[in-house]
Protein backbone atom coordinates (compact mmCIF):
# COMPACT_ATOMS: atom_id res chain seq x y z
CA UNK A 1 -56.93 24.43 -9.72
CA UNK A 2 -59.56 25.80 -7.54
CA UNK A 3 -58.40 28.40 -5.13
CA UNK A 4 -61.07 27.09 -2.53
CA UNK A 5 -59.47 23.78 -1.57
CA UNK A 6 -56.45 25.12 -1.52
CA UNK A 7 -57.50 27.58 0.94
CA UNK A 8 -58.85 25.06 3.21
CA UNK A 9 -56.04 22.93 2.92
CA UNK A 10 -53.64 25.75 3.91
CA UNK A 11 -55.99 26.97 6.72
CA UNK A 12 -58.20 30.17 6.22
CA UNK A 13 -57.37 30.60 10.18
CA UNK A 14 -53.65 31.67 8.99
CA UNK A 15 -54.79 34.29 6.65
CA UNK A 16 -57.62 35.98 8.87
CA UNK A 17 -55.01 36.28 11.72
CA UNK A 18 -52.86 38.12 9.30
CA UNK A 19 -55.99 40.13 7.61
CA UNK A 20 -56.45 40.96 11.77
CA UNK A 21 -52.88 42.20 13.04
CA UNK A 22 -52.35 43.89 9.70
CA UNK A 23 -55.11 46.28 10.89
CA UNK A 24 -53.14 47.26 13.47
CA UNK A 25 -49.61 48.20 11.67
CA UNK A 26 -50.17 51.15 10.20
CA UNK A 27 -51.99 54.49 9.57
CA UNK A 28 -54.77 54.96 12.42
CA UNK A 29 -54.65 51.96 14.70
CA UNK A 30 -51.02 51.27 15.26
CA UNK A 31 -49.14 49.13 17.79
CA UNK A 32 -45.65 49.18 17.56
CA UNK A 33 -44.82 45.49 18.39
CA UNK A 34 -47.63 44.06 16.42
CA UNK A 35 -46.17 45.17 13.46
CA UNK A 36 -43.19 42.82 13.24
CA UNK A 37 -45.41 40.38 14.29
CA UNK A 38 -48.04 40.45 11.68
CA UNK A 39 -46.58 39.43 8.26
CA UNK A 40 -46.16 35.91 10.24
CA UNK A 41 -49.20 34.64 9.27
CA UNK A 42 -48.92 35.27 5.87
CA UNK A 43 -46.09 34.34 5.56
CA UNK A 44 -46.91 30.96 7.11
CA UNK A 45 -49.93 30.60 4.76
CA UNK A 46 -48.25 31.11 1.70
CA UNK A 47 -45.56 28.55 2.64
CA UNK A 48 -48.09 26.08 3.59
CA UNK A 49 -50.17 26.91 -0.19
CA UNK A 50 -50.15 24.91 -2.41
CA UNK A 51 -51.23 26.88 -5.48
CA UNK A 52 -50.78 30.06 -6.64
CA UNK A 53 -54.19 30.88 -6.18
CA UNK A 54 -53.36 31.37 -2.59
CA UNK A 55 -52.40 34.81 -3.67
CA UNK A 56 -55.79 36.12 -4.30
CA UNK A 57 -57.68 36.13 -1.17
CA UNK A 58 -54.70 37.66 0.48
CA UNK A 59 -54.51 40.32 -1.62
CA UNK A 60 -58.33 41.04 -1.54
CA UNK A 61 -58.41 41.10 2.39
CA UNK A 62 -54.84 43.43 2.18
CA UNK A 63 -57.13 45.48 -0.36
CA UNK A 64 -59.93 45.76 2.99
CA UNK A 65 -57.05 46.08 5.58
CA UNK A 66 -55.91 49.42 3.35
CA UNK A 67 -59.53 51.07 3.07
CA UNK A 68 -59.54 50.44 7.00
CA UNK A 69 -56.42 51.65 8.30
CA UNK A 70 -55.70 54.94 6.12
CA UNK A 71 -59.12 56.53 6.13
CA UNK A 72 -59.00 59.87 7.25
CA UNK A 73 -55.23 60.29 6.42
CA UNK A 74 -54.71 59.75 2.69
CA UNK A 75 -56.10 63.51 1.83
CA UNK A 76 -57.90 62.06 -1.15
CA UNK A 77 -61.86 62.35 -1.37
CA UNK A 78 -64.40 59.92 -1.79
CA UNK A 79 -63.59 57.05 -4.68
CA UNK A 80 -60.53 58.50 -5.27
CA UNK A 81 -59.05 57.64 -1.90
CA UNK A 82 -60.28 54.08 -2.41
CA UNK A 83 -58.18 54.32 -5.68
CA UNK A 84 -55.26 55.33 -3.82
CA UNK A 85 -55.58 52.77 -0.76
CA UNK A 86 -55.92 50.17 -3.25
CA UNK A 87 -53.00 51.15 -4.89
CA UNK A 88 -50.71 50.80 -1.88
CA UNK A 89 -52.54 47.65 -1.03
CA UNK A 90 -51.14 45.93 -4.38
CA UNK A 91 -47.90 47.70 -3.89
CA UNK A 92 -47.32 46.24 -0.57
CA UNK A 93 -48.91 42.87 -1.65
CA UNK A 94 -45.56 42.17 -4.21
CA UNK A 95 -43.14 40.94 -1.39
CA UNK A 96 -46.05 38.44 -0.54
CA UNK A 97 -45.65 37.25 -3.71
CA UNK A 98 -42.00 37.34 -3.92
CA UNK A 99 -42.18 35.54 -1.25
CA UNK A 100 -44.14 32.60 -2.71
CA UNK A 101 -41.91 32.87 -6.15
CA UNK A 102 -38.86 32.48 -4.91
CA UNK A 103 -38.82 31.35 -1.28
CA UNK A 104 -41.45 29.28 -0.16
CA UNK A 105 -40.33 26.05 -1.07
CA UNK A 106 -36.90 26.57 -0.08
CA UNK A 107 -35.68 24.67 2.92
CA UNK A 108 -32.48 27.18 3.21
CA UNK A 109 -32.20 29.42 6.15
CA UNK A 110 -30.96 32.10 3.48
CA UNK A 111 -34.72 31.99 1.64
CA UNK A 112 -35.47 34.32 4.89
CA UNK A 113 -33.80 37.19 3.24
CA UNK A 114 -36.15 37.61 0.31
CA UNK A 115 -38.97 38.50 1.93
CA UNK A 116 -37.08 41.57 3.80
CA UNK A 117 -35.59 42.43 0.06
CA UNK A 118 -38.22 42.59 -1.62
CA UNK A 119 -39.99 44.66 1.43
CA UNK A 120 -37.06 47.41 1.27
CA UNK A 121 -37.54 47.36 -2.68
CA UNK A 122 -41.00 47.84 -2.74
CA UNK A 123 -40.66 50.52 -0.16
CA UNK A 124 -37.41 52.35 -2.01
CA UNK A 125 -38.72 52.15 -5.50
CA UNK A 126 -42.69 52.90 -4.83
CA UNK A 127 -41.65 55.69 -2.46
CA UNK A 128 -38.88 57.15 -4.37
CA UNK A 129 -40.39 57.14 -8.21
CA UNK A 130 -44.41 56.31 -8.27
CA UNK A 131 -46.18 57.64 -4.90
CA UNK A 132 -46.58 61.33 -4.40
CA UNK A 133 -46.79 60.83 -0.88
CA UNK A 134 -43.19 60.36 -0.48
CA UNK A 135 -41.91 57.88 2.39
CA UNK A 136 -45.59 57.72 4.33
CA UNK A 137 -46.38 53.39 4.98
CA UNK A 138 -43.10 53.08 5.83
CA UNK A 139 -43.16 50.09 8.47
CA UNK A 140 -40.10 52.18 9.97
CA UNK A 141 -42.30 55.38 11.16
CA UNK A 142 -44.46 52.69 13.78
CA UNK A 143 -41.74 52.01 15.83
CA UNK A 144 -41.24 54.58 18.66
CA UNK A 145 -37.90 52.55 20.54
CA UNK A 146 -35.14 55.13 19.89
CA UNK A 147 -32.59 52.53 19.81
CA UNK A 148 -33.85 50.48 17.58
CA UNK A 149 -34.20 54.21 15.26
CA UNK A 150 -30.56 54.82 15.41
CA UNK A 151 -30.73 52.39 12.57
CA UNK A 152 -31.82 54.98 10.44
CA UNK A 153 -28.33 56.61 11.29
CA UNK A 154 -26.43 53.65 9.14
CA UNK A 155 -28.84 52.87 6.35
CA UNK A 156 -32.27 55.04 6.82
CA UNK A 157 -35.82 53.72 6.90
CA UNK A 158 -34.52 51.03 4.96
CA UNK A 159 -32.37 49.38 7.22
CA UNK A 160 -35.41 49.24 10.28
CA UNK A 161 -37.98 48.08 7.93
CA UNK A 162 -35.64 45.35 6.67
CA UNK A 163 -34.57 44.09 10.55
CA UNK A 164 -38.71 43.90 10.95
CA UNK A 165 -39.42 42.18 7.83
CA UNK A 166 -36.61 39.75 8.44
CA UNK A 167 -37.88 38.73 11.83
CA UNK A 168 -41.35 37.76 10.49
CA UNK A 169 -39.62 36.15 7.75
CA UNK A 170 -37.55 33.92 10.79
CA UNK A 171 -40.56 33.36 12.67
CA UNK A 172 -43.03 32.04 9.65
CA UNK A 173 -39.43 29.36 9.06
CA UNK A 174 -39.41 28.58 12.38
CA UNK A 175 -42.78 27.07 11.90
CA UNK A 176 -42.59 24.99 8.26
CA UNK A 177 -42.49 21.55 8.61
CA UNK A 178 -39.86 19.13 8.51
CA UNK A 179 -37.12 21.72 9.32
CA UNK A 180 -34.49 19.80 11.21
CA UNK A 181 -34.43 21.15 15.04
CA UNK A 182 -30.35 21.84 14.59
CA UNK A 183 -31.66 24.23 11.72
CA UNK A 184 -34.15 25.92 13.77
CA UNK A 185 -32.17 27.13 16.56
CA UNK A 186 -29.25 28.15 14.96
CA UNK A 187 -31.63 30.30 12.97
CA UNK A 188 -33.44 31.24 16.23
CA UNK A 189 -29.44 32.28 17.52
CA UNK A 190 -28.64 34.56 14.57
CA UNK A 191 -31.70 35.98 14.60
CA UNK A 192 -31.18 36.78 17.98
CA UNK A 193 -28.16 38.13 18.06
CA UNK A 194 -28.24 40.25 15.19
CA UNK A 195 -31.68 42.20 17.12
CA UNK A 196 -29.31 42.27 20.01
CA UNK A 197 -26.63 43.77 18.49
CA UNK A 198 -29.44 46.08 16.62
CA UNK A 199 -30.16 47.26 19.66
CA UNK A 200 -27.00 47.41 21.43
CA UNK A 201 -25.77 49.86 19.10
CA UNK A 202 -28.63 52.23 19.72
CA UNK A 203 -28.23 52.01 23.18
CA UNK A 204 -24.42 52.83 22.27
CA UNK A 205 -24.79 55.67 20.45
CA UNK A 206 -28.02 57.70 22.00
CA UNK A 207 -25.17 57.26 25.68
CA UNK A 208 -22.27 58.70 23.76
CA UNK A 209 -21.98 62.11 24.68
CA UNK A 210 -19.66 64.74 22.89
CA UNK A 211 -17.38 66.84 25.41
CA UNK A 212 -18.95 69.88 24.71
CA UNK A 213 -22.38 71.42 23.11
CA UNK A 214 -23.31 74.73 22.33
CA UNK A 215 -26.78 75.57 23.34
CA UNK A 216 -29.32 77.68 21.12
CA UNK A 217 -32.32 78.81 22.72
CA UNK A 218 -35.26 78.31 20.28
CA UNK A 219 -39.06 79.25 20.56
CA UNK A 220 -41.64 77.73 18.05
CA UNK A 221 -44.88 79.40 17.32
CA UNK A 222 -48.37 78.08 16.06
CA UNK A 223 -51.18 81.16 15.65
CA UNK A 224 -53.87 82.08 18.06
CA UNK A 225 -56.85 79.80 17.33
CA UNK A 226 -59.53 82.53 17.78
CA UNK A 227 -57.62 85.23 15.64
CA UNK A 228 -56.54 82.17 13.15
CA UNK A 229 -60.29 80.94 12.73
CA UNK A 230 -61.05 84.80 11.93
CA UNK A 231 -59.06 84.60 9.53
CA UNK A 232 -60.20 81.84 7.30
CA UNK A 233 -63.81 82.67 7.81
CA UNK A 234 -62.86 85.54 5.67
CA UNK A 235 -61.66 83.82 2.80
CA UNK A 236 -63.98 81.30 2.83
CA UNK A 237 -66.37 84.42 2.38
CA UNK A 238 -64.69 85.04 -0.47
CA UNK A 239 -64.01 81.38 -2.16
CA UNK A 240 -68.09 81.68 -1.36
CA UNK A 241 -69.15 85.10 -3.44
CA UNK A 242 -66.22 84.12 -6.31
CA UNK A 243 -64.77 87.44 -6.22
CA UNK A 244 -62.68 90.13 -4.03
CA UNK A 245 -64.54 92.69 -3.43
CA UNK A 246 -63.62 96.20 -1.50
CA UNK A 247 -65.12 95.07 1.52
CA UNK A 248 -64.17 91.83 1.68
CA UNK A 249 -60.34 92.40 1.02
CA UNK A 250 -60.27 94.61 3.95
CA UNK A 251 -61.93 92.38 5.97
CA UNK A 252 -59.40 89.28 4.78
CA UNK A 253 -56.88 92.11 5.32
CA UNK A 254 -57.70 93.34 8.50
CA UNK A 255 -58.54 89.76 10.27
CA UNK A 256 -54.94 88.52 8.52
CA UNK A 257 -53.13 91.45 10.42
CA UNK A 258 -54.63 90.81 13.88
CA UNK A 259 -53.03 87.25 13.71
CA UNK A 260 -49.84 88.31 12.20
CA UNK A 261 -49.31 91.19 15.13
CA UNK A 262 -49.94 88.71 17.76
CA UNK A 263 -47.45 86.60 16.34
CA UNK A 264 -44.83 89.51 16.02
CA UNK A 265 -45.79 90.40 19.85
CA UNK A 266 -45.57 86.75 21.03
CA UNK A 267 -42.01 86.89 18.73
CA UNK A 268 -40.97 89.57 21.12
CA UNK A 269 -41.77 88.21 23.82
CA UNK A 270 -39.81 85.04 23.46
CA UNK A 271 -37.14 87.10 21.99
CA UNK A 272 -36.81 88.98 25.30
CA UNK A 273 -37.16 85.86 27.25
CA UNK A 274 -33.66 85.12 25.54
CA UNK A 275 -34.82 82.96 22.46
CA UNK A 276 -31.93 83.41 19.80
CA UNK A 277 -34.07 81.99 16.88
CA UNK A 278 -38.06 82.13 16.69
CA UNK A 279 -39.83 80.11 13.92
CA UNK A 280 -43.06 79.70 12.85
CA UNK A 281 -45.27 77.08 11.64
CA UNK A 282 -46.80 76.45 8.02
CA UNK A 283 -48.57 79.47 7.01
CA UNK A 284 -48.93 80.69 10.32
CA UNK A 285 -49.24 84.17 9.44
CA UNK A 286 -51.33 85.05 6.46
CA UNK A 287 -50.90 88.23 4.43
CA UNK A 288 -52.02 89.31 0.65
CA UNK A 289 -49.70 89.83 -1.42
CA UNK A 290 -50.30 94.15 -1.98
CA UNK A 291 -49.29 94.10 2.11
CA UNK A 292 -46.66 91.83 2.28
CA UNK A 293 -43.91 93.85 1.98
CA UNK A 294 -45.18 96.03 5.53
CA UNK A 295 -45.80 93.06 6.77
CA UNK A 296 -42.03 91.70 6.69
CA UNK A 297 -40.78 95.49 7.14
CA UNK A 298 -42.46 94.93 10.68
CA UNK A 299 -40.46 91.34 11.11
CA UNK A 300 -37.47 92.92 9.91
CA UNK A 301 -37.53 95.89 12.70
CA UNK A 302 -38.53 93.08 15.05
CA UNK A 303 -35.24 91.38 14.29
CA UNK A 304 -32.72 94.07 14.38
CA UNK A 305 -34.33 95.64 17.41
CA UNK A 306 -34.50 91.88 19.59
CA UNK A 307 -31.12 90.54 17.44
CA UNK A 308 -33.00 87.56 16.68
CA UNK A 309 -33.07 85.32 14.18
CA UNK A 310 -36.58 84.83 12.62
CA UNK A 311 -38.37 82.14 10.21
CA UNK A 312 -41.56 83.33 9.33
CA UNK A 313 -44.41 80.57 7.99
CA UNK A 314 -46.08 82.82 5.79
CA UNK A 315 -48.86 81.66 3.67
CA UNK A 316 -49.21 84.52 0.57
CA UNK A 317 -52.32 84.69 -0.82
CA UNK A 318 -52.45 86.30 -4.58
CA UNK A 319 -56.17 86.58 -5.54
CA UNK A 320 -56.90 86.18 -9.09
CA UNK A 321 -53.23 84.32 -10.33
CA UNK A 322 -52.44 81.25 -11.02
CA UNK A 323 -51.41 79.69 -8.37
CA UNK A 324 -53.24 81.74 -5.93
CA UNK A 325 -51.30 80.96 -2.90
CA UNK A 326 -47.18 80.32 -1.77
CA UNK A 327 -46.44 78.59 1.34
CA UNK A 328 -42.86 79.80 2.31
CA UNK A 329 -40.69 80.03 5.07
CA UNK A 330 -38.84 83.57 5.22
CA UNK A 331 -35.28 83.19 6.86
CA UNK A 332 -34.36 87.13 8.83
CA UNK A 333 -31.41 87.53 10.49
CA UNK A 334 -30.27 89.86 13.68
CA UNK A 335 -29.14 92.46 11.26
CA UNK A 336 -32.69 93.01 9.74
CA UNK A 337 -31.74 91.47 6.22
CA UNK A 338 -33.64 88.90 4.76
CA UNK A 339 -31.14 85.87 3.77
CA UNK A 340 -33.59 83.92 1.73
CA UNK A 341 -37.23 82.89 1.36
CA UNK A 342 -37.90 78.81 0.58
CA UNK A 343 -41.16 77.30 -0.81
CA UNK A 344 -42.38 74.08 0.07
CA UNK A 345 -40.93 71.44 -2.68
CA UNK A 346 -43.82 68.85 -2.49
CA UNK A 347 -47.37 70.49 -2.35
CA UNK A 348 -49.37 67.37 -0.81
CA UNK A 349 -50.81 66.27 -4.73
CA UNK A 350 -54.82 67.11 -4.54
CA UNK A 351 -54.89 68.96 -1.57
CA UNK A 352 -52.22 71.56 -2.08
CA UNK A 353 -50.57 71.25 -5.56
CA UNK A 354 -53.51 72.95 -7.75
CA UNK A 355 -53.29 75.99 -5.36
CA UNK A 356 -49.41 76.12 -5.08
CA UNK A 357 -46.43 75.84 -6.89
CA UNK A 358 -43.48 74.08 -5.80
CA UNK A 359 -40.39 75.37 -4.71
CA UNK A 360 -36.92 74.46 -5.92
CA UNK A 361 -36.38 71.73 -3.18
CA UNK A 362 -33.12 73.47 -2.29
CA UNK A 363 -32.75 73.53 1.50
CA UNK A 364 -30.58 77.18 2.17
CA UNK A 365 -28.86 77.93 5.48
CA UNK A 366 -28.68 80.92 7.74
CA UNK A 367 -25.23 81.04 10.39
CA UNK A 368 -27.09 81.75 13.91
CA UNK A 369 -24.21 82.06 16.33
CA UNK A 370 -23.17 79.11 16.94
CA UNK A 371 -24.69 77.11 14.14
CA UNK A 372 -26.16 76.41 10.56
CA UNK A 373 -29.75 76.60 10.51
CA UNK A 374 -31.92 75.11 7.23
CA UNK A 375 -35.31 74.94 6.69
CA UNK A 376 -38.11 72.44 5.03
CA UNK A 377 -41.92 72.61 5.14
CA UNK A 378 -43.84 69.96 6.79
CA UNK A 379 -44.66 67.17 3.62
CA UNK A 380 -41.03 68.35 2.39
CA UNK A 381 -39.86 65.59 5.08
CA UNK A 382 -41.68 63.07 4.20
CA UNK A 383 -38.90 62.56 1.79
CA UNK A 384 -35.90 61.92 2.94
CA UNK A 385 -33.62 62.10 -0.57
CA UNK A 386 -34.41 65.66 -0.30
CA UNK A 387 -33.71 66.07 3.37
CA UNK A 388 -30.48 64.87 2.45
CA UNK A 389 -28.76 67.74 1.38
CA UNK A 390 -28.87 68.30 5.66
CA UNK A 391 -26.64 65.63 5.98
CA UNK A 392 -24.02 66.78 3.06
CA UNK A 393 -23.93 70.23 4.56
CA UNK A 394 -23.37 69.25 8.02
CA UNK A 395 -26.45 71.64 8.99
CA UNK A 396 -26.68 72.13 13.11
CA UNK A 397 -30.28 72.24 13.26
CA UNK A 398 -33.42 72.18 10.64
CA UNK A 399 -36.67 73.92 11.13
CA UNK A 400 -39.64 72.12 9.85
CA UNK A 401 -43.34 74.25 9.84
CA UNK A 402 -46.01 71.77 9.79
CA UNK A 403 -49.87 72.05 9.24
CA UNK A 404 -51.42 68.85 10.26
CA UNK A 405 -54.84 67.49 11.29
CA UNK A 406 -55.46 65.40 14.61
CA UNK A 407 -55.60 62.36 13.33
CA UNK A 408 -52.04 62.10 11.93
CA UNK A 409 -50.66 64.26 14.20
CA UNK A 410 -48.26 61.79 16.37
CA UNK A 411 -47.10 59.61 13.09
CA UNK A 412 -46.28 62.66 10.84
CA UNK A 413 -44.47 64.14 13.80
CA UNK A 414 -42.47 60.91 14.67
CA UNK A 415 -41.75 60.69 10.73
CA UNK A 416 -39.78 64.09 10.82
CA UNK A 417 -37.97 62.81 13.97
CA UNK A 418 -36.87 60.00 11.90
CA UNK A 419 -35.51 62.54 9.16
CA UNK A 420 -33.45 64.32 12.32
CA UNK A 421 -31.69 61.00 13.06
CA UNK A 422 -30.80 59.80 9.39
CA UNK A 423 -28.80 63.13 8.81
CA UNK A 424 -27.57 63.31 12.41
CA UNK A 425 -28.75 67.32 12.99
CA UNK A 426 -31.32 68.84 15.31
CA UNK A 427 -34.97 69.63 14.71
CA UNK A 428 -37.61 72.32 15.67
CA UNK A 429 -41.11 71.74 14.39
CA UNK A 430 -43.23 74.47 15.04
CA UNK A 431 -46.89 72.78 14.03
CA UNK A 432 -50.81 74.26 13.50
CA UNK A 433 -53.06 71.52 14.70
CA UNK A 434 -50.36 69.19 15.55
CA UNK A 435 -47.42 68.31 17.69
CA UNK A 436 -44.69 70.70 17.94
CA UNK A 437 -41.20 69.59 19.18
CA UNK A 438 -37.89 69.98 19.41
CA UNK A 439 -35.35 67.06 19.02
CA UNK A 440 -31.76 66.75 19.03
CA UNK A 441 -29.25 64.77 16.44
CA UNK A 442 -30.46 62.01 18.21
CA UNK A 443 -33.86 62.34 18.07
CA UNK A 444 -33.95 62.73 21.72
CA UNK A 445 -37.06 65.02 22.51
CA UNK A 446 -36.39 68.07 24.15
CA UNK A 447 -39.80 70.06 24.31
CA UNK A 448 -43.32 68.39 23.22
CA UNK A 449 -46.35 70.51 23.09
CA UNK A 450 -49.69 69.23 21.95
CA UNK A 451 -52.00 71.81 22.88
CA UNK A 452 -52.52 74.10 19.87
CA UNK A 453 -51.32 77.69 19.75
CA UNK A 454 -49.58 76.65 22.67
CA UNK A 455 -45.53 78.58 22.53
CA UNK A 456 -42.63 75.65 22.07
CA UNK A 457 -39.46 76.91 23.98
CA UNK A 458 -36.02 74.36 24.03
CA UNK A 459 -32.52 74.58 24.69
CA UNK A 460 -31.47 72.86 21.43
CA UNK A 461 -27.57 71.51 21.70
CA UNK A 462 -26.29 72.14 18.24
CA UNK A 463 -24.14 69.55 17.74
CA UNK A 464 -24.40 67.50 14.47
CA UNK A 465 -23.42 63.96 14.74
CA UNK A 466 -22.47 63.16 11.04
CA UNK A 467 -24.14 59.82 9.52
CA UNK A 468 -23.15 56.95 7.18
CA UNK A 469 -26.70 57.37 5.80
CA UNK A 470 -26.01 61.41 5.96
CA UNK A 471 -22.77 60.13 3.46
CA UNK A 472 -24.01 57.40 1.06
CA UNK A 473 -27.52 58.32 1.19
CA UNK A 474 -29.93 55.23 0.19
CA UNK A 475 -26.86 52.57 -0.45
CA UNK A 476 -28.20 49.76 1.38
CA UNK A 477 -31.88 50.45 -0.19
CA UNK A 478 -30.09 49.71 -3.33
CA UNK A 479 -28.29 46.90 -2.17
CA UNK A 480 -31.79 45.14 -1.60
CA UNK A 481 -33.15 46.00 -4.97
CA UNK A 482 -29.88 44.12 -5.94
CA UNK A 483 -30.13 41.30 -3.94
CA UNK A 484 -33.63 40.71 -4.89
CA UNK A 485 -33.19 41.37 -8.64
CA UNK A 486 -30.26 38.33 -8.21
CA UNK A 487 -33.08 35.80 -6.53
CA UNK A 488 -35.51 36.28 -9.21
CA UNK A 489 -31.66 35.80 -12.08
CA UNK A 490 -31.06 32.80 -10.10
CA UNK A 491 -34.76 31.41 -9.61
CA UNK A 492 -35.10 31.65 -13.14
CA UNK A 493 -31.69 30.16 -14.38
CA UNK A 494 -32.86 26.75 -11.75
CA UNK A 495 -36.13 26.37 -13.71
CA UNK A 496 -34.70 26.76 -17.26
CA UNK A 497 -32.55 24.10 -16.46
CA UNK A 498 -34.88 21.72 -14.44
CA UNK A 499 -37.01 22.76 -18.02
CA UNK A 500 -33.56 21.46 -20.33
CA UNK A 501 -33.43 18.24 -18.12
């Protein structure tokens, strides 16, 4: 059959509404509410199809919709980040198709649910297995209503991107023909109902207050622009010329120790303002490797003389190995000793991972009086099977340094927030070029600061709130893969035997 009929006969004005308010649910151009809002259309177009050829157009204008939305934020150049966008485009386009396999002829309220399945499937298995991006298009990270991200609490990302995805999968019912009116509005109720009890529970749980809360007073640092900018002016002097010279190592060495100082001064200052534990962000301070052990003798006075706890963000540079660089976070403690050092576990693949090799993905803990502090770097968080070990340890508060860029500042900040209230412990996010913050188990914010190389100071209540997600970890993900993979059993066992009769 001709796809072009068909797409007249559907109505072309279904699918360029959808091609429209997909633009505007995720990467650069979000809007929270239009997001469960705009797989409606589609959804309504492919019920209305009458061929499968309905299919194609929507997955070339999802294909356009992609190379919109995530330029600038996939850190891929040129064709390869069309490559990439493409890829996510088809990845997301299978619960479309789902859809019209096994539910769009279906007159049954419970053909809603497959569309939401096969959404939370997609999202589990692409996320968890094939993408190196970890859990970044998640529809879960647009929504900024804290209630509604308590979800994340009971069954992670999975459990608010299957509430959205079941809405739009209501509403495009709501509007097939010859549903009987009975049908639609005890739909409508449940539907209802279940968001209000969705919410309900968030509002619950953020006003449930424990009796008491120990306070830790935290300060997060970002470098000094000016002496930061010195800094990689040198090395680019050097990536420049191919080789270390005399005079350029001492300049690289000199320019790296008037940032690191400032951050060991700022350090003390914070520490003498009554800050218990001072972090830093990603790589804040820079050293070579032949100083780096006077440069952590000077953090480990600083911490025995202030009795503060410190994570350094220390970016290592080794020139001439393979890799060249480590991005670590260095846990000291009041006593001067260092506890442990942890590398970031997933080197963003292109940008990062030829220069850096991963870490061991094993988050440690330092006791600071009266908690358990852990720590993860920045892309580490974008996946949340490894931020689970939080959870399982009953940590009191994470540290996260981040390095991000303007443009996906506020998403990849409200994405780590996310990982705060799926494990149920604190969070302080020290960021370059970002958004720092503090949070509590809640995800409650306690101290934003946008302005770069601007200090971050909070009173951080360390009180874990343990999690059913924190326990069984990606359960009800599963449970959708499940459900799905028993639609497709059963739609397949109903046309072998429509075939035998």
């Amino acid at each position: 059959m001709n796809a072009r009929p068909d797409i007249k006969r559907v109505g072309i004005g279904w699918l360029a509404l959808g091609a429209g308010l997909m633009l505007f649910t995720n990467g650069s151009w979000t809007v929270p509410v239009l997001v469960w809002l705009a797989p409606v259309p589609w959804l309504v177009y492919l019920d209305r199809a009458r061929s499968w050829t309905a299919l194609l157009p929507l997955l070339g204008a999802f294909v356009l919709v992609n190379f919109l939305v995530w330029r600038g934020i996939i850190p891929a150049p040129g064709l390869l980040y069309y490559l990439v966008a493409a890829i996510y485009a088809v990845a997301y386009f299978l619960p479309f198709a789902l859809h019209r396999l096994l539910a769009a002829g279906p007159t049954h309220p419970l053909a809603t649910l497959v569309f939401p399945a096969a959404w939370v499937a997609v999202e589990f298995v692409f996320q968890r297995w094939i993408t190196p991006y970890g859990s970044w298009a998640s529809f879960a990270y647009t929504q900024d209503s804290l209630p509604l991200l308590q979800l994340t609490a009971l069954g992670g990302t999975a459990a608010v991107s299957f509430i959205m995805t079941w809405f739009a999968a209501v509403a495009a019912w709501l509007l097939r023909r010859h549903v009987a009116a009975k049908a639609r509005i005890r739909l409508a109720s449940g539907c209802a109902l279940v968001l209000l009890a969705v919410f309900a529970f968030g509002q619950v749980r953020l006003a449930a207050e424990p009796e008491s809360t120990a306070q830790l007073r935290v300060a997060g640092l970002a470098p000094n622009i000016a002496l930061d900018r010195e800094v990689v002016l040198a090395v680019d002097e050097v990536r420049r010329n191919g080789e270390m010279s005399p005079d350029a190592r001492e300049r690289v060495g000199l320019a790296a120790a008037r940032l690191n100082t400032d951050l060991l001064h700022r350090s003390r200052i914070e520490a003498q303002a009554g800050a218990r534990l001072v972090a830093w962000s990603e790589t804040g301070a820079r050293v070579l490797k032949s100083d780096e052990a006077a440069f952590l003798q000077q953090a480990i006075d600083l911490a025995r003389e202030e009795q503060v706890s410190l994570f350094l963000g220390l970016g290592v540079w080794h020139p001439g190995a393979t890799p060249p660089l480590e991005n670590k976070v260095v846990a000291i403690d009041p006593s001067g000793g260092i506890a442990w050092e942890v590398h970031k576990a997933h080197p963003i693949v292109g940008a990062e991972s030829p220069f850096i090799e991963a870490g061991d993905g094993i988050i440690r803990a330092l006791e600071v009086a009266p908690g358990l502090v852990g720590a993860a770097i920045c892309h580490d968080f974008d996946f949340p099977a490894l931020l689970h070990q939080a959870g399982v340890r009953d940590l009191d508060l994470l540290i996260a340094p981040a390095n991000d860029w303007l443009l996906i500042a506020r998403l990849h900040a409200r994405m780590a927030a996310v990982r705060s209230i799926e494990q149920g412990v604190a969070l302080l996010r020290p960021t370059s070029g970002g958004r720092s913050f503090a949070v509590d188990a809640l995800g409650r914010p306690l101290a934003i600061v946008d302005a770069p190389g601007i200090t971050l100071v909070a009173e951080v209540p360390l009180q874990p709130r343990s999690t059913l997600y924190g326990r069984v970890g990606d359960l009800f993900a599963w449970l959708c893969v499940a459900g799905l993979l028993a639609a497709i059993v059963a739609a397949a066992r109903r046309r072998y035997s429509r075939r035998q009769h």
